[in-house]
PDB file of N, CA and C in Angstrom:
ATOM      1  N   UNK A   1     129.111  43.027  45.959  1.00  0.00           N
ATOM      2  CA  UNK A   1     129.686  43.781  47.050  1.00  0.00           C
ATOM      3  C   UNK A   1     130.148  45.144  46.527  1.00  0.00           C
ATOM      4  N   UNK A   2     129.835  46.139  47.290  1.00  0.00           N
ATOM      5  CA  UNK A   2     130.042  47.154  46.963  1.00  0.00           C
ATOM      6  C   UNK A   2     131.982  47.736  47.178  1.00  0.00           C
ATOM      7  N   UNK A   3     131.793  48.843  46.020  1.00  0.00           N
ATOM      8  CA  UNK A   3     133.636  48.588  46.751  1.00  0.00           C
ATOM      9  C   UNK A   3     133.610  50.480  46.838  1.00  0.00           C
ATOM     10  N   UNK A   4     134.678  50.549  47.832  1.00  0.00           N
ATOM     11  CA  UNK A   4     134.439  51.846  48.462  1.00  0.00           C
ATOM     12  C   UNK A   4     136.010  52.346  48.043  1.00  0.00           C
ATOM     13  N   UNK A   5     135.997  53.236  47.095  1.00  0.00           N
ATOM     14  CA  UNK A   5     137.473  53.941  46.509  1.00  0.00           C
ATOM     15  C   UNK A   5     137.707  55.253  47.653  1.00  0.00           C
ATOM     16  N   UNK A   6     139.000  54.632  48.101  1.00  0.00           N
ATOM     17  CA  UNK A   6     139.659  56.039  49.167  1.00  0.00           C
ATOM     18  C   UNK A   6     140.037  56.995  48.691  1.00  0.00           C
ATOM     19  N   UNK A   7     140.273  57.187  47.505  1.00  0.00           N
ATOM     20  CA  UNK A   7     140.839  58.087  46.974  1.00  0.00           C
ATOM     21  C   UNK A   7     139.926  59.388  46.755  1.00  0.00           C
ATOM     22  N   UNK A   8     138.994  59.097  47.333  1.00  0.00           N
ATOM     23  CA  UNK A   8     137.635  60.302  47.027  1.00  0.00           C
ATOM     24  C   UNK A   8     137.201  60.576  48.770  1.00  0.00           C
ATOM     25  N   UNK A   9     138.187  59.946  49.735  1.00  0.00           N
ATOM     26  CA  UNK A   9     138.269  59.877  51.060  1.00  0.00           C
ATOM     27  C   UNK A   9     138.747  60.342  51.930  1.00  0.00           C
ATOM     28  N   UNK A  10     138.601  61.149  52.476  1.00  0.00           N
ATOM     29  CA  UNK A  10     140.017  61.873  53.700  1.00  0.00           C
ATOM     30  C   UNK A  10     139.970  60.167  54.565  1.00  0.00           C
ATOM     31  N   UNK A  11     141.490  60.877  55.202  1.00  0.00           N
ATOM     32  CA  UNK A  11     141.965  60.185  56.070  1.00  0.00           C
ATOM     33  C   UNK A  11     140.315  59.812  57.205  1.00  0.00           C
ATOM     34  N   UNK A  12     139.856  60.474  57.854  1.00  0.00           N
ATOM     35  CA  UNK A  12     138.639  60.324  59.094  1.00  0.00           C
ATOM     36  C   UNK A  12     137.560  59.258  58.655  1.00  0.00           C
ATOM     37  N   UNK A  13     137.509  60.154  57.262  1.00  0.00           N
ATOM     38  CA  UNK A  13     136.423  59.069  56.612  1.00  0.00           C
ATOM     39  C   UNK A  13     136.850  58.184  56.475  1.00  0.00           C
ATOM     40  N   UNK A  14     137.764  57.577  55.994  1.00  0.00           N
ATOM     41  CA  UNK A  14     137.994  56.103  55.693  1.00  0.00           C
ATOM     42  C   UNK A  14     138.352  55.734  57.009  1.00  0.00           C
ATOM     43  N   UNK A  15     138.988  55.817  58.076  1.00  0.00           N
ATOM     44  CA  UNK A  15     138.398  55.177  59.644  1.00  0.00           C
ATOM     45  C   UNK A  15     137.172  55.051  59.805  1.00  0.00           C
ATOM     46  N   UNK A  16     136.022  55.801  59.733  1.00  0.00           N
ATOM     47  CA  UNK A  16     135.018  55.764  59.924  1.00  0.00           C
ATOM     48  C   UNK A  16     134.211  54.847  59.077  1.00  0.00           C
ATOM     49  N   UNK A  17     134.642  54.351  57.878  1.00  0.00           N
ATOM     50  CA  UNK A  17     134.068  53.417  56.804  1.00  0.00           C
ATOM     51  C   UNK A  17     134.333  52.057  57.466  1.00  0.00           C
ATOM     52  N   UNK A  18     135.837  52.213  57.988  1.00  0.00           N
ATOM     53  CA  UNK A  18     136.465  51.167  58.544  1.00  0.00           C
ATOM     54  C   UNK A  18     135.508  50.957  60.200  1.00  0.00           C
ATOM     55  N   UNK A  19     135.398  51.769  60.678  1.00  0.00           N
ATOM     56  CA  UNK A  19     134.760  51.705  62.195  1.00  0.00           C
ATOM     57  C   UNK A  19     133.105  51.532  61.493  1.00  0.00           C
ATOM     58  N   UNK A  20     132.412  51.681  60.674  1.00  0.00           N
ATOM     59  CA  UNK A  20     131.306  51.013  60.442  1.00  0.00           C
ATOM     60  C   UNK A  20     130.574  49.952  59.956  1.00  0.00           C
ATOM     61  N   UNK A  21     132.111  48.901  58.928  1.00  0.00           N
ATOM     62  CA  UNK A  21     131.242  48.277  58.045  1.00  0.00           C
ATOM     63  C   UNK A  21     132.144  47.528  59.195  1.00  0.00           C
ATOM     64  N   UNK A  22     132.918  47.496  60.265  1.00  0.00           N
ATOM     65  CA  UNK A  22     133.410  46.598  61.037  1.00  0.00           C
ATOM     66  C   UNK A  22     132.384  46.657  62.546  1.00  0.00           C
ATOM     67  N   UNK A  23     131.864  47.809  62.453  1.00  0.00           N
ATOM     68  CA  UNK A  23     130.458  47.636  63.838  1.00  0.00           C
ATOM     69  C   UNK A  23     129.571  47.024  63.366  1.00  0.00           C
ATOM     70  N   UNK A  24     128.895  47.413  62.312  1.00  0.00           N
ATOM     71  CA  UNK A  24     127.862  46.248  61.716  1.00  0.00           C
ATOM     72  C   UNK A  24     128.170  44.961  61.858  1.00  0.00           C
ATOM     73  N   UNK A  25     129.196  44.533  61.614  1.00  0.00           N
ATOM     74  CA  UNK A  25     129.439  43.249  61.811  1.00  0.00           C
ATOM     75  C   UNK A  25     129.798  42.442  62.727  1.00  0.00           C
ATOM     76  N   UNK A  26     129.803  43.181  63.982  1.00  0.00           N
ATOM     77  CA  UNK A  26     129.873  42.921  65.158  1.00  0.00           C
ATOM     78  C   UNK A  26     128.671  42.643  65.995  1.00  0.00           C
ATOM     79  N   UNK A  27     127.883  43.863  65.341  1.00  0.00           N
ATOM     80  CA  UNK A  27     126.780  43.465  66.015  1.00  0.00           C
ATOM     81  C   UNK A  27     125.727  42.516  65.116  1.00  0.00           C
ATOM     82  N   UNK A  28     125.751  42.181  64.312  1.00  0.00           N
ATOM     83  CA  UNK A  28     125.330  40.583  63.747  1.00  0.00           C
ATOM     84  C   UNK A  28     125.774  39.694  64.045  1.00  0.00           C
ATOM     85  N   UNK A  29     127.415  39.519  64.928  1.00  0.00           N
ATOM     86  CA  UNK A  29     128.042  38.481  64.864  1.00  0.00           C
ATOM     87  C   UNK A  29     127.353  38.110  66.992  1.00  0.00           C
ATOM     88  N   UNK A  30     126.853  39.076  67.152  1.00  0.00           N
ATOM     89  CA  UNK A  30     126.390  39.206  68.587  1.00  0.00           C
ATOM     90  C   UNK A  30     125.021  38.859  68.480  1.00  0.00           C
ATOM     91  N   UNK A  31     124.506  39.534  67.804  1.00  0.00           N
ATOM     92  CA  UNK A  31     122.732  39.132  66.941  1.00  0.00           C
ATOM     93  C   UNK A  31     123.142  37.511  66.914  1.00  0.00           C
ATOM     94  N   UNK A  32     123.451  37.107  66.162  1.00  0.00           N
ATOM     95  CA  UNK A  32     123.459  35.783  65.849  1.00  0.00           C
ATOM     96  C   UNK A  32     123.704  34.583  66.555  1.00  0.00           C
ATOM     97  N   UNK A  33     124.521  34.588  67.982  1.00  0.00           N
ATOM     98  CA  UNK A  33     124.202  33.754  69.203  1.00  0.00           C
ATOM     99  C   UNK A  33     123.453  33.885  69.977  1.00  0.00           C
ATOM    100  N   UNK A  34     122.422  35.702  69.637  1.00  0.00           N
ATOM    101  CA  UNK A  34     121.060  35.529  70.425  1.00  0.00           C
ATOM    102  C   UNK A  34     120.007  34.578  69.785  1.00  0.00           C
ATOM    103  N   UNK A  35     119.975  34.893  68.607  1.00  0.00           N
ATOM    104  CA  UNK A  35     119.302  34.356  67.433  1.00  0.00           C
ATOM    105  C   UNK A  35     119.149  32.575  67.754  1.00  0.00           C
ATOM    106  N   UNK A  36     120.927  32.380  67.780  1.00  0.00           N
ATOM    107  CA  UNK A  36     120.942  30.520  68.228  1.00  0.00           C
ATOM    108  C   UNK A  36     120.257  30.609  69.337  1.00  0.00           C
ATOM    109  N   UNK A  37     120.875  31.051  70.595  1.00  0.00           N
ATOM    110  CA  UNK A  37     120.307  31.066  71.694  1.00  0.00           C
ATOM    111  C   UNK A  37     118.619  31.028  71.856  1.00  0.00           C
ATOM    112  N   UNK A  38     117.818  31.581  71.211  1.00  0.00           N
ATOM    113  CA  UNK A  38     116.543  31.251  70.855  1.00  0.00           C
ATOM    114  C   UNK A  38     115.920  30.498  70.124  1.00  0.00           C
ATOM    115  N   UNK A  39     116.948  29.378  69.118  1.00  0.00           N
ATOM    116  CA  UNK A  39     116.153  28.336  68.286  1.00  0.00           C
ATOM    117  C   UNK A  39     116.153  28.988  67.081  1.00  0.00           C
ATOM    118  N   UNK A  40     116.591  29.898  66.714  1.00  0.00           N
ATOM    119  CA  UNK A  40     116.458  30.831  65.688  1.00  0.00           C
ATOM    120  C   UNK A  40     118.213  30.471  64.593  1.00  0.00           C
ATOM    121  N   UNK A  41     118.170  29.081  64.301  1.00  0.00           N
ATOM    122  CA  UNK A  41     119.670  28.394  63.921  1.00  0.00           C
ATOM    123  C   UNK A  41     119.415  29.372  62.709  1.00  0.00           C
ATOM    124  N   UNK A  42     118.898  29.357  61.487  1.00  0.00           N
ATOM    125  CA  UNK A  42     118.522  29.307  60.292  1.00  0.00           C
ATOM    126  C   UNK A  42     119.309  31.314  60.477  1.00  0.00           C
ATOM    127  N   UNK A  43     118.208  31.815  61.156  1.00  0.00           N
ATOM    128  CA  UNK A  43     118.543  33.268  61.564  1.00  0.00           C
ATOM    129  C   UNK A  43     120.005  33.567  61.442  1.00  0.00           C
ATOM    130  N   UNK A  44     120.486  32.845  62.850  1.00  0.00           N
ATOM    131  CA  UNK A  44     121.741  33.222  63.230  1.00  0.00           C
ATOM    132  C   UNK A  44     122.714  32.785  61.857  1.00  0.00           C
ATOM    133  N   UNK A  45     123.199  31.924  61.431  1.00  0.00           N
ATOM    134  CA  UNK A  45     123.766  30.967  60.108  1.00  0.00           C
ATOM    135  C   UNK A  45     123.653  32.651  59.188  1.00  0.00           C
ATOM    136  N   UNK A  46     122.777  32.985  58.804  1.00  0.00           N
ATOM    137  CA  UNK A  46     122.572  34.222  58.120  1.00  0.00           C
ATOM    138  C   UNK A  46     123.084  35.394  58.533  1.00  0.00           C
ATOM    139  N   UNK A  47     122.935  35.810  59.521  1.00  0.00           N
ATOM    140  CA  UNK A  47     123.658  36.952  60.047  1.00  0.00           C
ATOM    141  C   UNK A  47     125.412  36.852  60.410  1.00  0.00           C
ATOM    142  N   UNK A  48     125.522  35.512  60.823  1.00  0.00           N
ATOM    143  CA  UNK A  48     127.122  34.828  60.166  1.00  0.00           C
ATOM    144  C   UNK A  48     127.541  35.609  58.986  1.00  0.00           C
ATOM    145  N   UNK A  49     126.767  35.437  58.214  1.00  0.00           N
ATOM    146  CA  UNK A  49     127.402  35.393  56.493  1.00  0.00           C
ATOM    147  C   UNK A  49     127.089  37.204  55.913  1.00  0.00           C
ATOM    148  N   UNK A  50     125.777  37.356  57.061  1.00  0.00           N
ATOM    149  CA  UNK A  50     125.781  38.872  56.262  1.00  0.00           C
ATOM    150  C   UNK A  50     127.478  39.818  57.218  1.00  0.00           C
ATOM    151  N   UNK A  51     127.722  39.315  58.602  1.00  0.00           N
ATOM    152  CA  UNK A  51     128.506  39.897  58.959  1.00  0.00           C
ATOM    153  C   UNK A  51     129.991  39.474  58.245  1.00  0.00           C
ATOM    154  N   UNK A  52     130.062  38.739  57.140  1.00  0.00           N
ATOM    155  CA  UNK A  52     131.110  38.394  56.706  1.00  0.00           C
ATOM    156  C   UNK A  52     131.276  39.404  55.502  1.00  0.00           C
ATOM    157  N   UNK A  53     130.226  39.530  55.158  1.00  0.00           N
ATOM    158  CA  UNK A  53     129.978  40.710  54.018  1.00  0.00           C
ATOM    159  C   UNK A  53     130.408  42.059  54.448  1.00  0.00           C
ATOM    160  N   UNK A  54     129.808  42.563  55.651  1.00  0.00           N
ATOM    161  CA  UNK A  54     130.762  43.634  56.011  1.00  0.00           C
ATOM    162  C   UNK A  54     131.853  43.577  56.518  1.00  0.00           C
ATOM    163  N   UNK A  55     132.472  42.459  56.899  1.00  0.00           N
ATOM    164  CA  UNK A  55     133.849  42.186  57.420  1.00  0.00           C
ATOM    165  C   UNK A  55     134.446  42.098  55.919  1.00  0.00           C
ATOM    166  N   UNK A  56     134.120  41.961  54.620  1.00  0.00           N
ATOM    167  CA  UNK A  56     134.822  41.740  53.988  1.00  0.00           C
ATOM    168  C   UNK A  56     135.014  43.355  53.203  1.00  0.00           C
ATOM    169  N   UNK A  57     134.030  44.049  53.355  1.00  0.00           N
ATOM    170  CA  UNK A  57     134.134  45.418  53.108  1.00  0.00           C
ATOM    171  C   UNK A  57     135.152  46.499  53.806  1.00  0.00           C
ATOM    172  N   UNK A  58     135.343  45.899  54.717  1.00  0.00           N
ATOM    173  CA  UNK A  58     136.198  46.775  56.035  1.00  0.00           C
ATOM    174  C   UNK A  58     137.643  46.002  55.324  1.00  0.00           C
ATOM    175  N   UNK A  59     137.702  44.804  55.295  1.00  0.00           N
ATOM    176  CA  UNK A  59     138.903  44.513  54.553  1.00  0.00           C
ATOM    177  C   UNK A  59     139.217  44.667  53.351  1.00  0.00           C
ATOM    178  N   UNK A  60     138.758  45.311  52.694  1.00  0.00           N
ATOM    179  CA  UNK A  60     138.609  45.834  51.686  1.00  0.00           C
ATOM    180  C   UNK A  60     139.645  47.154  51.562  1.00  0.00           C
ATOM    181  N   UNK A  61     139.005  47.895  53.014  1.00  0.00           N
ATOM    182  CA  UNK A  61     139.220  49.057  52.817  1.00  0.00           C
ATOM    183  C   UNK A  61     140.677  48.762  53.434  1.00  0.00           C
ATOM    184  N   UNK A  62     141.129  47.908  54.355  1.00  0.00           N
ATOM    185  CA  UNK A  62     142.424  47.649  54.731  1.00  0.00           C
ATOM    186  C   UNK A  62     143.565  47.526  53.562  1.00  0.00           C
ATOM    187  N   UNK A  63     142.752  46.561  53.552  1.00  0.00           N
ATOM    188  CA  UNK A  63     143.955  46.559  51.789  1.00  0.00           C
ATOM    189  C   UNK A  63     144.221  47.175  51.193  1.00  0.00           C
ATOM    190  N   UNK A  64     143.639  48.366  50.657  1.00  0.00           N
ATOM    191  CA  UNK A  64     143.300  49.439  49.400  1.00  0.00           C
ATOM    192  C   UNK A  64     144.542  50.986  50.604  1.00  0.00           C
ATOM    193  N   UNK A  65     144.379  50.418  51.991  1.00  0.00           N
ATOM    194  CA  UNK A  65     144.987  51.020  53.206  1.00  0.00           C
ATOM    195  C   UNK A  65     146.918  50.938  52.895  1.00  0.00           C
ATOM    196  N   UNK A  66     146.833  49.579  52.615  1.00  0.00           N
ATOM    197  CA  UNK A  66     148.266  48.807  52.855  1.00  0.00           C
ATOM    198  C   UNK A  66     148.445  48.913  51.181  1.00  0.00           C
ATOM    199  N   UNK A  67     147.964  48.776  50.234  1.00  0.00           N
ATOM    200  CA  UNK A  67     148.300  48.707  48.852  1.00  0.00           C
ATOM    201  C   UNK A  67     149.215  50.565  48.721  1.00  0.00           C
ATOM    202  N   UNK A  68     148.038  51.156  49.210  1.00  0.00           N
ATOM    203  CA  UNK A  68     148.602  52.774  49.149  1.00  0.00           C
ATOM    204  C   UNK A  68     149.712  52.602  49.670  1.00  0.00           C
ATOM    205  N   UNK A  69     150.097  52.363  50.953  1.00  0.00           N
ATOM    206  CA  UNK A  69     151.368  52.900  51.574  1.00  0.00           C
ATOM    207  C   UNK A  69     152.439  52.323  51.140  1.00  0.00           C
ATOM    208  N   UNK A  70     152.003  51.011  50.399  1.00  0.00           N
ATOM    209  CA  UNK A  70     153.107  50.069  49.988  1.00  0.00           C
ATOM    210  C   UNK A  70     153.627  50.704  48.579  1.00  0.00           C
ATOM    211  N   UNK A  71     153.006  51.640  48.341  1.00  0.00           N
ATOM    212  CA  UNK A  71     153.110  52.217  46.807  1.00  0.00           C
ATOM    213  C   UNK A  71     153.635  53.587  47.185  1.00  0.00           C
ATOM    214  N   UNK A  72     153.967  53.914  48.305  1.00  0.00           N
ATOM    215  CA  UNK A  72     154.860  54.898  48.864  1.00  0.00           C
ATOM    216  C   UNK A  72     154.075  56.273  49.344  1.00  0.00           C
ATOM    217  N   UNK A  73     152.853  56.187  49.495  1.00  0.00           N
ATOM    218  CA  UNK A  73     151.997  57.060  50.191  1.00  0.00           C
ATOM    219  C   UNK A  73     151.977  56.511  51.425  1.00  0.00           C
ATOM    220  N   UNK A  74     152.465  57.397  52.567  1.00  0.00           N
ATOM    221  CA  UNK A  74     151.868  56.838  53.735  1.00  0.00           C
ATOM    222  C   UNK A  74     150.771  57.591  54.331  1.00  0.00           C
ATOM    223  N   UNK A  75     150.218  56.706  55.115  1.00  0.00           N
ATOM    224  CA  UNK A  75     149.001  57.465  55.600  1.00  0.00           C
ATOM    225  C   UNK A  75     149.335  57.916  57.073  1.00  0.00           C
ATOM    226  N   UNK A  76     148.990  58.866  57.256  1.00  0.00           N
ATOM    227  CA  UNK A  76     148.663  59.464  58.810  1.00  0.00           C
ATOM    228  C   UNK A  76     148.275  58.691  60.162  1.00  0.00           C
ATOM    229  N   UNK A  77     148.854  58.467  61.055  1.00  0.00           N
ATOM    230  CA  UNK A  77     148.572  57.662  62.256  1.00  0.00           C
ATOM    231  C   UNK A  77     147.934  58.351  62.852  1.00  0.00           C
ATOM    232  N   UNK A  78     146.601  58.151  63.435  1.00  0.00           N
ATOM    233  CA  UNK A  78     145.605  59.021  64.148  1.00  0.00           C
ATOM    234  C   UNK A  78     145.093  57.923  65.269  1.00  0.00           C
ATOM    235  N   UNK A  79     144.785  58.794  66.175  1.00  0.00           N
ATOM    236  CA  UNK A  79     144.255  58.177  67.215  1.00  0.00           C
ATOM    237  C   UNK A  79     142.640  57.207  66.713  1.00  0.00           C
ATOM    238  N   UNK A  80     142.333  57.951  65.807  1.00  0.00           N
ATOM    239  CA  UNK A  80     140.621  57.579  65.563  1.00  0.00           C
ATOM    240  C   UNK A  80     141.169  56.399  64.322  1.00  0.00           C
ATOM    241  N   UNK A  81     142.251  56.283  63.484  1.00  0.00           N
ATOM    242  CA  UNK A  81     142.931  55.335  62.739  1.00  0.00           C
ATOM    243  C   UNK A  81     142.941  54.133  63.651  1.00  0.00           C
ATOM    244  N   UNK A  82     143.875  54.333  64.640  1.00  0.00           N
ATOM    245  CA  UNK A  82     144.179  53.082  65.396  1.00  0.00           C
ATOM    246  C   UNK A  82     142.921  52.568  65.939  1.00  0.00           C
ATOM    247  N   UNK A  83     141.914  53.208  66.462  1.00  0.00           N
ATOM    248  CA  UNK A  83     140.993  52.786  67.145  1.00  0.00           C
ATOM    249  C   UNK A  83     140.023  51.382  65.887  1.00  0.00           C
ATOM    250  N   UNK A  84     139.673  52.516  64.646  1.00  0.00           N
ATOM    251  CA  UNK A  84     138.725  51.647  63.577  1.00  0.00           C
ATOM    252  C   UNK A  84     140.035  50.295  63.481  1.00  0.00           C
ATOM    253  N   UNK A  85     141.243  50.084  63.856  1.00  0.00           N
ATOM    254  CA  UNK A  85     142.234  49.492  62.752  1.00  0.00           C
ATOM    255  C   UNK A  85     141.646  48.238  63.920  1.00  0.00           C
ATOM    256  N   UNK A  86     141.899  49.010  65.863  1.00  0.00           N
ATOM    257  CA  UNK A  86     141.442  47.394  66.793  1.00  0.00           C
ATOM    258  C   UNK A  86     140.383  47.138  66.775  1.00  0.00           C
ATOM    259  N   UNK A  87     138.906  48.331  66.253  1.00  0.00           N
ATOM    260  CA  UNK A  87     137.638  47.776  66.228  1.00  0.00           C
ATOM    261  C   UNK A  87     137.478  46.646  64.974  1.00  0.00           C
ATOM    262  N   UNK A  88     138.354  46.625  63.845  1.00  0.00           N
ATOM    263  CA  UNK A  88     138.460  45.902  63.037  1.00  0.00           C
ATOM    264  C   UNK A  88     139.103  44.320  63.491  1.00  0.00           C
ATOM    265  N   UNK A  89     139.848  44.462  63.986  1.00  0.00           N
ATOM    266  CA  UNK A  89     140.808  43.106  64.650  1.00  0.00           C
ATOM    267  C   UNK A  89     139.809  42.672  65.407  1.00  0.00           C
ATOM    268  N   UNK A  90     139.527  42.811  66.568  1.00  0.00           N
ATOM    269  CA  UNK A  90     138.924  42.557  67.529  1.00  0.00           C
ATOM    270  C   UNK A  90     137.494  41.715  67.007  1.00  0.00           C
ATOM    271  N   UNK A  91     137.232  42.582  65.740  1.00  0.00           N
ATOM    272  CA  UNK A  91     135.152  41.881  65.388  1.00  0.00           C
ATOM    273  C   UNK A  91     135.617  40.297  64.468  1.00  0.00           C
ATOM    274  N   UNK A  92     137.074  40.776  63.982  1.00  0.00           N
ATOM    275  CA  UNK A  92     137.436  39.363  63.179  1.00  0.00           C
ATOM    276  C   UNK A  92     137.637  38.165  63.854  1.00  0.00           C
ATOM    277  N   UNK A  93     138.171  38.316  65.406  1.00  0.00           N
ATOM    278  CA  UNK A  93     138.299  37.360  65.912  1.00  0.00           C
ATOM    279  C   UNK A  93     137.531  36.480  66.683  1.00  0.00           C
ATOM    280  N   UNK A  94     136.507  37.768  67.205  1.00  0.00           N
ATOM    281  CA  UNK A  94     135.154  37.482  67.559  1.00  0.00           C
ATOM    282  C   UNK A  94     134.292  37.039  66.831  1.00  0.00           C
ATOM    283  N   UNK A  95     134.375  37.132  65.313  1.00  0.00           N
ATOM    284  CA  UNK A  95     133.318  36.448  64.029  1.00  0.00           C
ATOM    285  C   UNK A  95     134.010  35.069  64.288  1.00  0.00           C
ATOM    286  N   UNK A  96     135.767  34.982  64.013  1.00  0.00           N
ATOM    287  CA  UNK A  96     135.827  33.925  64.429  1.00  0.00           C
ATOM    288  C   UNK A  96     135.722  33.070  65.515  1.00  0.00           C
ATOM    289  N   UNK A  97     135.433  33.237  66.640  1.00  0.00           N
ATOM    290  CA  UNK A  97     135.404  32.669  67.874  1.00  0.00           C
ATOM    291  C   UNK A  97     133.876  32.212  67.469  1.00  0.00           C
ATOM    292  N   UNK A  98     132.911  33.061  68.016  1.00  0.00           N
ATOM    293  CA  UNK A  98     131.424  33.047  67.275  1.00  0.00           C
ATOM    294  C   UNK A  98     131.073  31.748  66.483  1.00  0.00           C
ATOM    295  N   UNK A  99     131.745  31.600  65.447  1.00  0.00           N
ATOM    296  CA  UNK A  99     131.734  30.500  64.127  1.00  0.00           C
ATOM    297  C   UNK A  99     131.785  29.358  64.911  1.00  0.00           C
ATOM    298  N   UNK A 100     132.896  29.345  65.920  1.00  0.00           N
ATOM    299  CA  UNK A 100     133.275  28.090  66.299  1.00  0.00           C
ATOM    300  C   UNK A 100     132.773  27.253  67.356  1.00  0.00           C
ATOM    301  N   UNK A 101     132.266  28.478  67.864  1.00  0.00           N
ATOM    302  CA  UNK A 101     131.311  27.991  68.796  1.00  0.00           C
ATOM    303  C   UNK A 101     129.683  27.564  68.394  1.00  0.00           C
ATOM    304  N   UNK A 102     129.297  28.001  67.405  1.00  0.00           N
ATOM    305  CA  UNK A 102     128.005  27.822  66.847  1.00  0.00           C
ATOM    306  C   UNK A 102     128.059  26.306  66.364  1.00  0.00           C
ATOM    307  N   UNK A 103     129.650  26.132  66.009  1.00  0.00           N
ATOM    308  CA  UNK A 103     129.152  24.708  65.562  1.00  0.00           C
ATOM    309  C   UNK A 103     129.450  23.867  66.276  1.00  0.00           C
ATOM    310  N   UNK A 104     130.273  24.328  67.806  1.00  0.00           N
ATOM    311  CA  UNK A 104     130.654  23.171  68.606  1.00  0.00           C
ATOM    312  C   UNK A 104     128.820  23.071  69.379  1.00  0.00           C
ATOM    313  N   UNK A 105     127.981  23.838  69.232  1.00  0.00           N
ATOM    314  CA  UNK A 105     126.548  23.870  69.768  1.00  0.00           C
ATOM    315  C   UNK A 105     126.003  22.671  68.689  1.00  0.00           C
ATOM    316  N   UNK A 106     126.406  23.195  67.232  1.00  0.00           N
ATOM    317  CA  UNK A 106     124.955  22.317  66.619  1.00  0.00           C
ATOM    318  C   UNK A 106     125.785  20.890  67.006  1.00  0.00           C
ATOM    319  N   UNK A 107     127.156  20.620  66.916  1.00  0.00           N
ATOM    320  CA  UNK A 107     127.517  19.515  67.203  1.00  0.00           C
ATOM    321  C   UNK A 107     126.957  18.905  68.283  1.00  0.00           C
ATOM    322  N   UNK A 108     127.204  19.065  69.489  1.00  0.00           N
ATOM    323  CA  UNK A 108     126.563  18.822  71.024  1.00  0.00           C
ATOM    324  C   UNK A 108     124.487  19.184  71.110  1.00  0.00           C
ATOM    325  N   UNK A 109     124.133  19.264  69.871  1.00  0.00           N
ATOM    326  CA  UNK A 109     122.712  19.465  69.644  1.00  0.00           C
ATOM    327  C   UNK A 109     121.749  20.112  70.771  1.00  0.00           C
ATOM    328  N   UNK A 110     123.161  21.146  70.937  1.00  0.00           N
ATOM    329  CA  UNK A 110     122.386  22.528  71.235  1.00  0.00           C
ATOM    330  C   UNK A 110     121.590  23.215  71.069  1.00  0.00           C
TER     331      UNK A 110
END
C-alpha cells in the first residue's frame, strides 16, 4: 500500500486525496452489488477488498490528519475539508452496510 506524506501537501490537496481514494471506493463498493446482482460473486468479493484498499488509504490520510493536530498543528476547516471528511464517513458505512448485506444474500443463496 502506498502511503501518501502530507507534509509535501497543501491543505486542498490532501481533501482531495481524501475525496479520491474515498470515491474510488465507493464506487467499487456500488460496482460490487452490481457485480453480485449479476452472478458475478467472485467479481464483487474482489472489488469488496480492492475498495478496502482505498478506504484504507483515505484512512491513512485521516490519521496522519489527527496525528498532526494532536501534535499541535491545527489544520484549517474548509468547506471542501468537511465535505472529503463526510464523503469519507458516509463510503465507510456504506462499505459496511454493502458487506453485510452480501453475505446476508450468499446466506439466503442469493
Amino acid at each position: 500500500m502506498e502511503k501518501i506524506d502530507l507534509q509535501q501537501l497543501t491543505n486542498e490537496q490532501i481533501a482531495f486525496q481524501l475525496i479520491l481514494h474515498s470515491g474510488n471506493a465507493r464506487s467499487k463498493v456500488i460496482q460490487s452489488l452490481r457485480e453480485y446482482r449479476a452472478g458475478n460473486k467472485e467479481v464483487a468479493s474482489k472489488l469488496i477488498e480492492e475498495a478496502e484498499k482505498d478506504l484504507s488509504l483515505a484512512h491513512d490520510i485521516h490519521f496522519q490528519m489527527i496525528q498532526k493536530e494532536a501534535g499541535g498543528q491545527n489544520t484549517e476547516l474548509t468547506l471542501l475539508l468537511m465535505h472529503a471528511e463526510d464523503h469519507l464517513m458516509s463510503t465507510l458505512s456504506m462499505k459496511e452496510l454493502v458487506k453485510e448485506m452480501l453475505e446476508l444474500f450468499k446466506e439466503r443463496n442469493l
